[in-house]
Protein backbone atom coordinates (compact mmCIF):
# COMPACT_ATOMS: atom_id res chain seq x y z
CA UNK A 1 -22.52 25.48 -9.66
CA UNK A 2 -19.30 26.14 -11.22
CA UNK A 3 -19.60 28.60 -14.42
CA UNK A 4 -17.49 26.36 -16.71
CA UNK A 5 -18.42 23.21 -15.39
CA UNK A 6 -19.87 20.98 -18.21
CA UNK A 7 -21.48 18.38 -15.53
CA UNK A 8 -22.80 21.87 -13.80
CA UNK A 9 -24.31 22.76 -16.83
CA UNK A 10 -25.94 19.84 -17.87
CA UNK A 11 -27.19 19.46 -13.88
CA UNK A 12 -28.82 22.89 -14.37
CA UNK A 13 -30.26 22.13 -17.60
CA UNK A 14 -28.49 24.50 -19.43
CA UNK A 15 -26.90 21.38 -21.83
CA UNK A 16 -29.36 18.59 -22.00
CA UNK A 17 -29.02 15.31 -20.89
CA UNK A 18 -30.25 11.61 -20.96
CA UNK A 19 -31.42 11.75 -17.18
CA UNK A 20 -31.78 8.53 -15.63
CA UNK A 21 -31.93 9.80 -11.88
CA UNK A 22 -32.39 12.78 -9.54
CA UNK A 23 -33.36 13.97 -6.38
CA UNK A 24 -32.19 16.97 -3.79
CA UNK A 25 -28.27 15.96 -4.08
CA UNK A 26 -27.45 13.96 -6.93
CA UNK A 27 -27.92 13.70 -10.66
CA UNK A 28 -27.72 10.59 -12.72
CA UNK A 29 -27.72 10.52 -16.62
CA UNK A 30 -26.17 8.64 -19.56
CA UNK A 31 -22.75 8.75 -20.67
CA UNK A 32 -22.51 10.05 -24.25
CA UNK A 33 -19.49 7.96 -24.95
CA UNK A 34 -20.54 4.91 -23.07
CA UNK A 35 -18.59 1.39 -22.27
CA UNK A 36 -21.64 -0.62 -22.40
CA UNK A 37 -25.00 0.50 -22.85
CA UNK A 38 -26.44 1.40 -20.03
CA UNK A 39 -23.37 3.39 -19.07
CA UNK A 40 -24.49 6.42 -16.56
CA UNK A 41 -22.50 8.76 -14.59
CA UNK A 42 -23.59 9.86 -10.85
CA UNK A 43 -22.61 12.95 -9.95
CA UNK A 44 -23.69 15.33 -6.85
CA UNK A 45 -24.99 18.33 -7.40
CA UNK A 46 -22.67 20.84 -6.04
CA UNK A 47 -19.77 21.01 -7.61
CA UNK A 48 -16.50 18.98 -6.35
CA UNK A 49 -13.26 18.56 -8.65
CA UNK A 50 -12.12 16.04 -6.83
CA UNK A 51 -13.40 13.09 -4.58
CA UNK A 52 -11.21 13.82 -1.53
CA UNK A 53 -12.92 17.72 -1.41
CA UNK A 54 -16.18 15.93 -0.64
CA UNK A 55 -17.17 15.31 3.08
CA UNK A 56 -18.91 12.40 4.43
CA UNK A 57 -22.47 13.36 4.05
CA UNK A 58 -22.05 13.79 0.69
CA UNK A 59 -20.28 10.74 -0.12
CA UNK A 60 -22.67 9.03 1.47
CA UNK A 61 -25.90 10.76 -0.99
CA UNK A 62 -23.46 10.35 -3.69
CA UNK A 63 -23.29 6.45 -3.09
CA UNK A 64 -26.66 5.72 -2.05
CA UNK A 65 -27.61 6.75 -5.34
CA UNK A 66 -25.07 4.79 -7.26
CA UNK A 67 -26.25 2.13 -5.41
CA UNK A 68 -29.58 2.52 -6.42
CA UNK A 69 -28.89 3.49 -10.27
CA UNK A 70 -26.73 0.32 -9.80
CA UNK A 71 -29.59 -2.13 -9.08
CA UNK A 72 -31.66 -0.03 -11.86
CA UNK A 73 -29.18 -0.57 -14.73
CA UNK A 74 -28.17 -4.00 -14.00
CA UNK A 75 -31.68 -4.70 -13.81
CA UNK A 76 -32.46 -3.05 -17.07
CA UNK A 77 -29.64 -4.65 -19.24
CA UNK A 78 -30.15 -8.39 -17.39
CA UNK A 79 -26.27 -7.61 -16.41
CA UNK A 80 -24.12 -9.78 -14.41
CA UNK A 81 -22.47 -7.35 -12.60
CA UNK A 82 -20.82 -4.20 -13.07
CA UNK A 83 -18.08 -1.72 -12.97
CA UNK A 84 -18.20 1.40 -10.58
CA UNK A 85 -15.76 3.71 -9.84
CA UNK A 86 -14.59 7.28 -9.76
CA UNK A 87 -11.80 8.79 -11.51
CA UNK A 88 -10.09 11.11 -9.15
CA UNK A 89 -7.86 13.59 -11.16
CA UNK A 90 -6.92 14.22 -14.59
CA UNK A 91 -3.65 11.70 -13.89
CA UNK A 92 -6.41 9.11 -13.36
CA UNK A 93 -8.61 9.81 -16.45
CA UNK A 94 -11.20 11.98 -14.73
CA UNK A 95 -12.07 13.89 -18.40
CA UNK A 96 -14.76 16.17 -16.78
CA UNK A 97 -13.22 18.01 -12.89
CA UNK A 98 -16.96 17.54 -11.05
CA UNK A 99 -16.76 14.25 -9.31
CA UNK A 100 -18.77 11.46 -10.83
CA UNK A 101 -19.63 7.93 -10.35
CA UNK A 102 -19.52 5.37 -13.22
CA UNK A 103 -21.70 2.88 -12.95
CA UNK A 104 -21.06 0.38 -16.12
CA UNK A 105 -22.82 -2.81 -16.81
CA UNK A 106 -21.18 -5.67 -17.21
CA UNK A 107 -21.91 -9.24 -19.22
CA UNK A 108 -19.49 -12.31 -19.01
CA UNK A 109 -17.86 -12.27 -22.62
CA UNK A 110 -18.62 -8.54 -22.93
CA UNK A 111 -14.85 -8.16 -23.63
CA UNK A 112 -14.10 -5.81 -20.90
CA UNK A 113 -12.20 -6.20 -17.42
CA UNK A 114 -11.73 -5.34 -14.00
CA UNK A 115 -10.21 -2.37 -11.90
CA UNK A 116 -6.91 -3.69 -11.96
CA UNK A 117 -6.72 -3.42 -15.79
CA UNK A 118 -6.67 -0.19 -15.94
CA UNK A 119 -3.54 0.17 -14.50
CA UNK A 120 -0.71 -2.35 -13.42
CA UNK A 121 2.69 -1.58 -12.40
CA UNK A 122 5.64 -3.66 -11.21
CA UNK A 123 5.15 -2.75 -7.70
CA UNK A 124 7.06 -4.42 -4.29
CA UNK A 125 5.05 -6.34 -2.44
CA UNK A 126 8.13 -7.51 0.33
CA UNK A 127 7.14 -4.18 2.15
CA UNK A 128 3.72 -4.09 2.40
CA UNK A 129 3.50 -3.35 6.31
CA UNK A 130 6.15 -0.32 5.59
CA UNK A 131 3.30 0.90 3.16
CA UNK A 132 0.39 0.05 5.19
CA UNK A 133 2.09 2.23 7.87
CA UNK A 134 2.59 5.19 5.76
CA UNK A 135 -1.23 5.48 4.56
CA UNK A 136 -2.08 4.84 8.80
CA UNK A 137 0.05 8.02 9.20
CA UNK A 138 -1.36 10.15 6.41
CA UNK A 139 -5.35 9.39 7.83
């Protein structure tokens, strides 16, 4: 737990939450300015700013439980489908630096849009196997 952590907080108990979810690694509650109702954020336990500080094991108890808080609120709201995704730095919109997992619920007509919408830049697609190469290199 990080001191000034507001997702470490609520995790402890120390700020309350809607809690949908939790078990030995993860927590799962409500977003308190949600997209959709339904909207809840996964986030592990221990704290991690960012998604790439994270190692595999707990990626993997991180998404398992998205998955399954996934199937729960879809379920629950008769959604189509949903959104699901992590915002990895403040650059990227991450509001709160503990890693976390949207998971939104999504309805056709709901007004709302993919991945891509959020952004879209004029971006060179004639050198796509000089860019492939240079994300090879960095892994």
């Amino acid at each position: 737990m990080t001191e000034n952590c507001l997702f470490c907080k609520i995790i402890s108990g120390e700020i309350p939450s809607y809690r949908i979810y939790e078990d030995d690694a993860v927590y799962a509650f409500l977003d308190i300015y949600p997209a959709s109702e339904g909207h809840t954020l996964v986030a592990p336990k221990k704290h991690f700013s960012n998604f790439t500080d994270m190692n595999a094991e707990d990626v993997a108890l991180l998404f398992e439980a998205a998955r399954k808080v996934t199937a729960a609120v879809e379920n629950a709201f008769s959604a189509e489908g949903s959104n699901i995704g992590i915002n990895n730095g403040e650059v990227a919109g991450q509001d709160v630096p503990h890693v976390h997992v949207h998971v939104i619920p999504r309805r056709k007509g709901d007004g709302g849009r993919g991945i891509k919408s959020i952004v879209w830049t004029e971006t060179d697609t004639t050198n796509l196997e000089e860019v492939a190469e240079k994300i090879r290199k960095a892994l």
